[in-house]
Protein backbone atom coordinates (compact mmCIF):
# COMPACT_ATOMS: atom_id res chain seq x y z
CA UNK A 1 89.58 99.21 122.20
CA UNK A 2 91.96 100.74 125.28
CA UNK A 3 90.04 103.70 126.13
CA UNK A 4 93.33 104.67 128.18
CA UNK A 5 95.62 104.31 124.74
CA UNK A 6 99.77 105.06 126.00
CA UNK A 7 100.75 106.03 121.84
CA UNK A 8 97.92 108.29 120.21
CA UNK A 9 97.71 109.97 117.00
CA UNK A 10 96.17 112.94 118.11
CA UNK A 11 98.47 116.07 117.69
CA UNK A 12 97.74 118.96 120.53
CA UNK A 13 98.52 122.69 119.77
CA UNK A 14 99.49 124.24 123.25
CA UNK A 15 99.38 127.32 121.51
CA UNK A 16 95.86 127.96 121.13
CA UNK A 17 93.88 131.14 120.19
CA UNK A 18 91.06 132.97 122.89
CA UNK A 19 90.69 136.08 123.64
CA UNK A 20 92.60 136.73 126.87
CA UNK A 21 92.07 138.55 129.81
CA UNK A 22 95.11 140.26 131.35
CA UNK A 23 95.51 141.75 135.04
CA UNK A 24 98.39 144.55 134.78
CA UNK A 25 99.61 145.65 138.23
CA UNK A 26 101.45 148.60 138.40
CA UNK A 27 102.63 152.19 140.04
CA UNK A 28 101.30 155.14 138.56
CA UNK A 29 102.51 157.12 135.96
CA UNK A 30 102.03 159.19 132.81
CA UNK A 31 102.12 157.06 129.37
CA UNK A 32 101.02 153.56 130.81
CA UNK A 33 98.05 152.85 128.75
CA UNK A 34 100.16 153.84 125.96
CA UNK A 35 102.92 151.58 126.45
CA UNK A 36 101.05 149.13 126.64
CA UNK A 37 99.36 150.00 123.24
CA UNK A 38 102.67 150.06 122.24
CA UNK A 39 103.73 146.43 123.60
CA UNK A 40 101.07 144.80 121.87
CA UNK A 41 100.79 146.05 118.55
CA UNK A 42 105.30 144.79 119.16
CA UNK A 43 103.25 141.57 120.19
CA UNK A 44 100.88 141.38 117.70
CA UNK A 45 98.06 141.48 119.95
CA UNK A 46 94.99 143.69 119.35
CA UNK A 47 93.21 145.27 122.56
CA UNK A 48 89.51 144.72 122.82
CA UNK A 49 88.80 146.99 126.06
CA UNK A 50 90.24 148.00 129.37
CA UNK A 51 89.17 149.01 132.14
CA UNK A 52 90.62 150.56 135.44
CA UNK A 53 88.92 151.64 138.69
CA UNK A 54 89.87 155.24 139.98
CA UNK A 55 93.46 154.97 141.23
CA UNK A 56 93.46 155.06 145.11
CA UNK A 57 96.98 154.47 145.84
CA UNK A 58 99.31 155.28 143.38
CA UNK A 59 102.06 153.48 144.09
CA UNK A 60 99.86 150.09 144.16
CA UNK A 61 97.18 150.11 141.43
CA UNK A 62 95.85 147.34 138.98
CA UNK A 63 93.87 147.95 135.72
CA UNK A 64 92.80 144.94 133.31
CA UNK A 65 92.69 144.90 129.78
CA UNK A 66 90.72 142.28 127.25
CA UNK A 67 92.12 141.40 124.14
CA UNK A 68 90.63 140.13 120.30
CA UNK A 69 91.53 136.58 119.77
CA UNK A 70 95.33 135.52 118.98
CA UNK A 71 97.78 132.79 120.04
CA UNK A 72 98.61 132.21 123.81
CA UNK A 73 102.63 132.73 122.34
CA UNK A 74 101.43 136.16 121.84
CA UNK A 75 100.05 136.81 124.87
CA UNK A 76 103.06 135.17 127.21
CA UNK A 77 105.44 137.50 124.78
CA UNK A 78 103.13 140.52 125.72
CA UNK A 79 103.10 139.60 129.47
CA UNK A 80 106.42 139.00 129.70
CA UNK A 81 107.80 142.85 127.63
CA UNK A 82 104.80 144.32 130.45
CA UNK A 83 106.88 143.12 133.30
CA UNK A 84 110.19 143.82 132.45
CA UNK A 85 108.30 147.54 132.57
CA UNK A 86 109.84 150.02 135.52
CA UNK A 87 105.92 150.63 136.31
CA UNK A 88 105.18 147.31 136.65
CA UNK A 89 104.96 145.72 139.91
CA UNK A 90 105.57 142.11 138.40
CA UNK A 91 104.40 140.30 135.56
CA UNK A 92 100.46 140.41 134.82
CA UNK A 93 98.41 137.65 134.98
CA UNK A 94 96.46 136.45 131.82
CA UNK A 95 93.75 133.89 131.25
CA UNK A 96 91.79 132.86 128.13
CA UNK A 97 88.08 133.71 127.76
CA UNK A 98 85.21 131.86 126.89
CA UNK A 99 83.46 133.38 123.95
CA UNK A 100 79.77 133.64 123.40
C-alpha cells in the first residue's frame, strides 16, 4: 500500500471546534468589554474568561479573552466585526486551545 496515496477518501473539516484564545488590542475607552459581549453573542460565540492587566497607556493596551468551544468560522467572524471596531488597533489574534 502507497503510504504517500495522491487521491484519498478522507474528508477534512477546516472548520473545526476548540476553545480559542483571542488577543484584542485596542485604545481605551468606556463600553469595550461590552461590545465585545455584544460581538459574540452576534457571532455565536460564548466567552469563557478574560483577563486584562491594569491599563498603562491608554492609547496602546491589549486584554485577552478565552472562549467555550465553537467553530473556527465563528471565531474568524468574531475577529474580523472586533477589528472593524474604532477602538481597535487592528484585528486580534486568535488561536485554538488544547483542552484538558
Amino acid at each position: 500500500s502507497d503510504p504517500f496515496p495522491l487521491e484519498s477518501k478522507i474528508d477534512i473539516d477546516n472548520d473545526y471546534t476548540s476553545a480559542f484564545y483571542i488577543r484584542v488590542s485596542f485604545q481605551d475607552e468606556l463600553g469595550i468589554i461590552r461590545k465585545i459581549g455584544e460581538l459574540a453573542e452576534l457571532s455565536g460565540v460564548s466567552i469563557c474568561s478574560v483577563l486584562q492587566n491594569p491599563i498603562k497607556d491608554r492609547m496602546m493596551a491589549d486584554f485577552v479573552i478565552t472562549t467555550e468551544e465553537c467553530k473556527v468560522s465563528q471565531i474568524e467572524a468574531l475577529c474580523k466585526k472586533i477589528g472593524n471596531e474604532p477602538f481597535a488597533h487592528r484585528e486580534p489574534i486568535f488561536m485554538p486551545m488544547l483542552s484538558e
